[in-house]
N, C-alpha and C. Protein backbone atom coordinates (compact mmCIF):
# COMPACT_ATOMS: atom_id res chain seq x y z
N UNK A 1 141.15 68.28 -0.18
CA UNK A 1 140.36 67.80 -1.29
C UNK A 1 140.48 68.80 -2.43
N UNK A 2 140.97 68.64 -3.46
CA UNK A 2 141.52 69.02 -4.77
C UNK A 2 140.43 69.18 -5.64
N UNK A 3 140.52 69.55 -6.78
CA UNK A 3 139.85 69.39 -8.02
C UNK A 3 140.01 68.05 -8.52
N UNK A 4 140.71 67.18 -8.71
CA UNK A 4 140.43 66.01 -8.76
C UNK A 4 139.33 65.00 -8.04
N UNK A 5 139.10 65.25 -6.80
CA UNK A 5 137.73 65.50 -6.19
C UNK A 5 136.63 65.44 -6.82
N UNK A 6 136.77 67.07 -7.06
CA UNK A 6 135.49 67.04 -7.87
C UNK A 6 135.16 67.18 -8.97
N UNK A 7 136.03 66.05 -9.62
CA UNK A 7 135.91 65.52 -11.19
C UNK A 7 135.34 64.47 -11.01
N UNK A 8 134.89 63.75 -10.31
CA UNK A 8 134.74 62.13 -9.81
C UNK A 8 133.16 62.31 -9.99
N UNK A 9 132.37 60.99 -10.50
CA UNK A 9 131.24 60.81 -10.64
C UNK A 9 130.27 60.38 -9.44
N UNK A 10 129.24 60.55 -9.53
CA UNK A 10 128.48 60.15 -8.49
C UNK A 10 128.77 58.66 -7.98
N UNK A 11 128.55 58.38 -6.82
CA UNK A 11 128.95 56.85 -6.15
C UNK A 11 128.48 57.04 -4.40
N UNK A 12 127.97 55.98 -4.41
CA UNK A 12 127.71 55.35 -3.21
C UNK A 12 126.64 56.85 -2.95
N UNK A 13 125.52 57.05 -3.48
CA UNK A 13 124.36 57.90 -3.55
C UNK A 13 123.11 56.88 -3.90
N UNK A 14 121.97 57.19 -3.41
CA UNK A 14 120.73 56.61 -3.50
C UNK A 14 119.88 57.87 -3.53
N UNK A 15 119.30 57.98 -4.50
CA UNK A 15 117.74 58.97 -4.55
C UNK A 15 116.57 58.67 -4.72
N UNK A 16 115.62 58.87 -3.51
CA UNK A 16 114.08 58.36 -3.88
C UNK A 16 113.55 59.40 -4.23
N UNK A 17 112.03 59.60 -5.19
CA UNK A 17 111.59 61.04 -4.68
C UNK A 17 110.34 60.81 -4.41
N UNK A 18 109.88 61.39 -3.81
CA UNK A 18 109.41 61.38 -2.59
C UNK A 18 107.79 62.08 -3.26
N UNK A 19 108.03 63.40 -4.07
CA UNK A 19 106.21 63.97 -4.36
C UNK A 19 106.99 64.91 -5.18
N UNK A 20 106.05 65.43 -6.87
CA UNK A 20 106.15 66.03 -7.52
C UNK A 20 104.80 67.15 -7.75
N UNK A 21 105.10 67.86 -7.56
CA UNK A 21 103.52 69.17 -8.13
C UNK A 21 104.17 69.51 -9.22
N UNK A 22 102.94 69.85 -10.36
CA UNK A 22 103.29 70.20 -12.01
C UNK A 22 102.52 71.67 -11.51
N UNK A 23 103.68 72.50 -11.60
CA UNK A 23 103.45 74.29 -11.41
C UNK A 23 102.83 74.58 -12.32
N UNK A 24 102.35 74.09 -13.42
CA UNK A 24 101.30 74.58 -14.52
C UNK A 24 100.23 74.70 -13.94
N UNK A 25 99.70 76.04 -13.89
CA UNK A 25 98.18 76.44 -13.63
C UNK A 25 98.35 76.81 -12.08
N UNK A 26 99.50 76.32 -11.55
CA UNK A 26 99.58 76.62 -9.70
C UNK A 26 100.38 78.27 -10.05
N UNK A 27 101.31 78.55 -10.75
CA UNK A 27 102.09 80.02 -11.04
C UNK A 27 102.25 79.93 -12.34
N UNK A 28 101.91 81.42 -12.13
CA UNK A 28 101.92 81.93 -13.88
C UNK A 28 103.42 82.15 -14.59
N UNK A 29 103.82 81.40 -15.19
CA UNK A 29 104.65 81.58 -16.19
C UNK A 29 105.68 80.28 -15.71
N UNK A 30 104.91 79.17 -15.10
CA UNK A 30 105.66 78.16 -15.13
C UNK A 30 105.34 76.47 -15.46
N UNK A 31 104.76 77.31 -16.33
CA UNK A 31 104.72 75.88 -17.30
C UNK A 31 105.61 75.23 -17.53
N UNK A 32 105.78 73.76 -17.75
CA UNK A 32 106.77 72.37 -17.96
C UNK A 32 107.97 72.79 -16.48
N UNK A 33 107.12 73.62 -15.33
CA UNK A 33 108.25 73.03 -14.40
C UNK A 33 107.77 71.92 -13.42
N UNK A 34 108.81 71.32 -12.43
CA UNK A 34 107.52 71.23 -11.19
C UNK A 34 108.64 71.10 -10.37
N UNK A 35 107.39 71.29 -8.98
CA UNK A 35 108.22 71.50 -8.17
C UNK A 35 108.48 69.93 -7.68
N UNK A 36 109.86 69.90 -6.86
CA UNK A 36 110.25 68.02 -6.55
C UNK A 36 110.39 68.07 -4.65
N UNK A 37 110.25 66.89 -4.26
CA UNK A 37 111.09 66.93 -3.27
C UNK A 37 111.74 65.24 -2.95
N UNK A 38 112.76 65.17 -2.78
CA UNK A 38 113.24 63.92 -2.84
C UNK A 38 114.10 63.19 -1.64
N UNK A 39 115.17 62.35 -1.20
CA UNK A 39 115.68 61.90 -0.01
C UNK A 39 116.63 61.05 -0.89
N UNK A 40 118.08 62.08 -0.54
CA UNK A 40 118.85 61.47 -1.02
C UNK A 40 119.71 60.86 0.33
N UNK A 41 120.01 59.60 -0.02
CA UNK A 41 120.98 59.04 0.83
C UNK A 41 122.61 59.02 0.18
N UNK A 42 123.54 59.54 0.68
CA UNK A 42 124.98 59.19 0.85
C UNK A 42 125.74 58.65 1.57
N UNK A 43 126.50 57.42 1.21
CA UNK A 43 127.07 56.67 1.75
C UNK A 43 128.22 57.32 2.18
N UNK A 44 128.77 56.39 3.66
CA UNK A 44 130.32 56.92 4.33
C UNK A 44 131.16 57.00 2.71
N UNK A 45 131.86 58.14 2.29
CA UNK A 45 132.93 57.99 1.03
C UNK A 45 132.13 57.97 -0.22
N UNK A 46 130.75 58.25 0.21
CA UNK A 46 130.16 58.58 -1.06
C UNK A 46 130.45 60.53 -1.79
N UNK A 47 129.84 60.44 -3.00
CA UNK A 47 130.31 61.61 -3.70
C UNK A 47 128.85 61.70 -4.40
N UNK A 48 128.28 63.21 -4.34
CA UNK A 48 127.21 63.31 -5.22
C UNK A 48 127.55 64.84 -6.40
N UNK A 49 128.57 64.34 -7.17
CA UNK A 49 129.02 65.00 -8.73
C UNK A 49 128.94 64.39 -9.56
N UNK A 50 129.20 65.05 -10.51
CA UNK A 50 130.68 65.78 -10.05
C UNK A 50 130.44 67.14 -9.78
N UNK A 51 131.22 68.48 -10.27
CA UNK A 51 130.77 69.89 -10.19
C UNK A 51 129.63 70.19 -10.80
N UNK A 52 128.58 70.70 -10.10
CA UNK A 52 127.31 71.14 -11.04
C UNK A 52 126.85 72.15 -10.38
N UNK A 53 126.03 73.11 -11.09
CA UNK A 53 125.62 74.04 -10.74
C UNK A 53 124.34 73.75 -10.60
N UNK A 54 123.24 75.16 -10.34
CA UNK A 54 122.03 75.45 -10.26
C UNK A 54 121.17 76.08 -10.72
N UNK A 55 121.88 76.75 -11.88
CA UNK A 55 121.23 77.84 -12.82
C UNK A 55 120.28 77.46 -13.16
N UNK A 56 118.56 77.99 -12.92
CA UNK A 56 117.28 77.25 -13.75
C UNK A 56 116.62 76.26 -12.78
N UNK A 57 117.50 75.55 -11.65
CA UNK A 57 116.95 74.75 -10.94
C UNK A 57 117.32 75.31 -9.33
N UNK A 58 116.05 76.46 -8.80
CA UNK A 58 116.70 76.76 -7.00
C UNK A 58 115.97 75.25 -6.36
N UNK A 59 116.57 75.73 -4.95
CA UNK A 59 116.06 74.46 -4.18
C UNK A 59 116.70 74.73 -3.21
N UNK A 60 116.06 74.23 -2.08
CA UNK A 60 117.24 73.88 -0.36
C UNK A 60 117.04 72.23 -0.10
N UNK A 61 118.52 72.52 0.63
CA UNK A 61 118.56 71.32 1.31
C UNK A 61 118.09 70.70 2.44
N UNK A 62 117.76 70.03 3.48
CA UNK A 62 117.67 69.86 4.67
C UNK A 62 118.31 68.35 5.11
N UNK A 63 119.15 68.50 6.30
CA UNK A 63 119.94 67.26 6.75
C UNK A 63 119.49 66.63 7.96
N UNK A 64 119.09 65.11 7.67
CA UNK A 64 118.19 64.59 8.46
C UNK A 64 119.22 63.85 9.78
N UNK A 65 120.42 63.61 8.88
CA UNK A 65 121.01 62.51 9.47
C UNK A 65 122.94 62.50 8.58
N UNK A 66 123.69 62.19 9.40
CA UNK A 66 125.17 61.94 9.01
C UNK A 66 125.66 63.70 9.12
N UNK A 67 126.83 63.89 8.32
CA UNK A 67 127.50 65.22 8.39
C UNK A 67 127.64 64.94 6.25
N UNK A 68 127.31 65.92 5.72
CA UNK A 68 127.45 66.10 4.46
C UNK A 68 128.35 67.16 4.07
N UNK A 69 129.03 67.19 3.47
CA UNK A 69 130.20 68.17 3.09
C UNK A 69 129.93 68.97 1.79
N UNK A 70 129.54 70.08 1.75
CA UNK A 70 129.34 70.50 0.80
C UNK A 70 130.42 71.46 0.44
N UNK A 71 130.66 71.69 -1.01
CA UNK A 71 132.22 71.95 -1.80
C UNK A 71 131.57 72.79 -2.60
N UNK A 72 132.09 74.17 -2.35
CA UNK A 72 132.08 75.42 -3.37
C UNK A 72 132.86 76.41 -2.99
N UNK A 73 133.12 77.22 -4.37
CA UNK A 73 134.01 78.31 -4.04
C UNK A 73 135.24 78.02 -3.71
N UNK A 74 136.02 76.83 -3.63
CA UNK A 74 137.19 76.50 -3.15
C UNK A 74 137.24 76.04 -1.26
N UNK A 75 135.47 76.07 -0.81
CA UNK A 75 135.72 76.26 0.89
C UNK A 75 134.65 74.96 1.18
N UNK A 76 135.09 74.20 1.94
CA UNK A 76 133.96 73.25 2.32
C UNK A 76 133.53 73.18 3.61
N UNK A 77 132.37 72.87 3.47
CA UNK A 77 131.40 72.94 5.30
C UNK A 77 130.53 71.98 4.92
N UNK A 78 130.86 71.62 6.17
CA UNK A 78 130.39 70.56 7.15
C UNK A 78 128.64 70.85 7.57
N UNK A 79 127.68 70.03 7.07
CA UNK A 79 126.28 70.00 7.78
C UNK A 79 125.80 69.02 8.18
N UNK A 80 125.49 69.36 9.19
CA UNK A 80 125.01 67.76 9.85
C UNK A 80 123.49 67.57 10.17
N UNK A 81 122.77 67.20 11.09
CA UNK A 81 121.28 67.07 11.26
C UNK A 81 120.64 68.53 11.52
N UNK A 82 119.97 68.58 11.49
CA UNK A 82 119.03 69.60 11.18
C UNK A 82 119.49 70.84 10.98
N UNK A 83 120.00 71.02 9.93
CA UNK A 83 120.76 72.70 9.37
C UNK A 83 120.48 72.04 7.60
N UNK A 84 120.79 73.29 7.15
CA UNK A 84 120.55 73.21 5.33
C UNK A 84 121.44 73.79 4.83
N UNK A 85 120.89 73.84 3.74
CA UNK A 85 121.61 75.36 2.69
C UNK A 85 120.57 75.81 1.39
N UNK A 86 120.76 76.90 0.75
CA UNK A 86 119.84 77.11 -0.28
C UNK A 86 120.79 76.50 -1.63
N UNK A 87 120.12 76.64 -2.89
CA UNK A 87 120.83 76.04 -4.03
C UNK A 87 120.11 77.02 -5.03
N UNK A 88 120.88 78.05 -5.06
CA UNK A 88 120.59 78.99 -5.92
C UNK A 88 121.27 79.17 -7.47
N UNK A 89 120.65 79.95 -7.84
CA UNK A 89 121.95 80.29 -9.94
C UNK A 89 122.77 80.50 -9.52
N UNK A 90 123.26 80.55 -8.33
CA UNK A 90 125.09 81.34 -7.96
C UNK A 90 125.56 80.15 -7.72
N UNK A 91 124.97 78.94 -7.04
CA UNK A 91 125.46 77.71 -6.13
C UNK A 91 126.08 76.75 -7.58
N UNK A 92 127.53 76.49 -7.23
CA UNK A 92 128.22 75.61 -7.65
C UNK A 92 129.24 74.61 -7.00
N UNK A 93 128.32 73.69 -6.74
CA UNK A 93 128.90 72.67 -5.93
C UNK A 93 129.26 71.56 -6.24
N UNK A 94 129.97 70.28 -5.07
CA UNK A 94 129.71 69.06 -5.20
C UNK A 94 129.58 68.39 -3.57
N UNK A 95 129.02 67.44 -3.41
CA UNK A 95 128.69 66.90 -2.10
C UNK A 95 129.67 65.53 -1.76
N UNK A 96 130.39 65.38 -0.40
CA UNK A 96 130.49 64.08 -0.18
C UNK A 96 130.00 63.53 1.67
N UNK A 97 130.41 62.63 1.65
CA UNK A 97 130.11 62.17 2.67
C UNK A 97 131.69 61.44 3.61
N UNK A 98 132.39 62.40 3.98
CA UNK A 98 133.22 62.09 5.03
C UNK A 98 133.50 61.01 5.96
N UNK A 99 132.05 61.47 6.58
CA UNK A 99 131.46 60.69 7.88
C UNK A 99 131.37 59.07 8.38
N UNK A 100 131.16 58.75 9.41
CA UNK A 100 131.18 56.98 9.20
C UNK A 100 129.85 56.30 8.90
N UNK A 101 128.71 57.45 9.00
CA UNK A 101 127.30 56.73 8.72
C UNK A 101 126.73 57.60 7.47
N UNK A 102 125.80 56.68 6.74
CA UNK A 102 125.33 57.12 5.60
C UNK A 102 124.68 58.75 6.18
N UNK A 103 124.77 59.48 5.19
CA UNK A 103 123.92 61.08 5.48
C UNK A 103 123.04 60.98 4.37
N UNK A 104 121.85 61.46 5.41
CA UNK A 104 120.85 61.67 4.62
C UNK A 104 120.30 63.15 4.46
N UNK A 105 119.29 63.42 3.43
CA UNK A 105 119.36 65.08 2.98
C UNK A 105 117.98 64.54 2.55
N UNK A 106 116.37 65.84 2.81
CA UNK A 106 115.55 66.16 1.82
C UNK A 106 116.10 67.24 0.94
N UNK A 107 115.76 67.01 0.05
CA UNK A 107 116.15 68.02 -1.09
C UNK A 107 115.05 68.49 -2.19
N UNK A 108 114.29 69.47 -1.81
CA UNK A 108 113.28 70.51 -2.78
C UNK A 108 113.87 71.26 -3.39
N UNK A 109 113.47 71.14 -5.32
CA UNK A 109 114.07 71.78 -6.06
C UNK A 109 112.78 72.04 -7.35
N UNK A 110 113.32 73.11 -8.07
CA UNK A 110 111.60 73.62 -9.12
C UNK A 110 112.76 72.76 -10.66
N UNK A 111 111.98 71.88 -11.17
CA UNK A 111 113.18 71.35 -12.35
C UNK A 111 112.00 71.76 -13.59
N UNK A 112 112.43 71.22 -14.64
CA UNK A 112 111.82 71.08 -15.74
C UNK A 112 110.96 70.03 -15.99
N UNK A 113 110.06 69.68 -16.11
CA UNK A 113 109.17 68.57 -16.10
C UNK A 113 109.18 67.72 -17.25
N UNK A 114 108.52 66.24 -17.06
CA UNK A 114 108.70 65.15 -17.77
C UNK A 114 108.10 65.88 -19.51
């Protein structure tokens, strides 16, 4: 899997989310963030890019279900049910789904608010 790869737009992805807290007044000096947590589903041959980073937005993953492939640094690994990863300012990735059954992921992340 090439850089052509991961030029490709999101497809065969579904995101619900799931519960938002507005960090205003919960930590000091984070106003207009909040924290998210959501359930993304990826389909067998789905792609969730293209390349994006994390700078401004940390978060981990957790894998409920399928094998998700996550793409950085030029090296990809394989996660399957119950293992994660963090998504830090260093993390520059893209996600697909290999596998023959949809993978599913919670995913908590601190974003910028509405």
């Amino acid at each position: 899997m090439g850089v052509e790869k991961a030029e490709q737009e999101t497809k065969g992805v579904t995101v619900e989310l799931l519960a938002t807290v507005d960090l205003a007044g919960e930590i000091d000096g984070m106003e207009g963030r909040q924290l998210r947590m959501r359930m993304v589903t990826i389909e067998p041959g789905g792609v969730f890019g293209p390349l994006h980073d994390h700078a401004g937005r940390p978060g981990t993953v957790y894998i409920l279900q399928g094998t998700i492939t996550d793409h950085r640094d030029g090296v990809a690994t394989d996660y399957g049910p119950g293992v994660g990863w963090p998504e830090d300012r260093h993390t520059n990735h893209w996600l697909e789904n290999r596998g023959p059954v949809p993978a599913v992921e919670i995913s908590v992340d601190i974003v910028t608010g509405p």
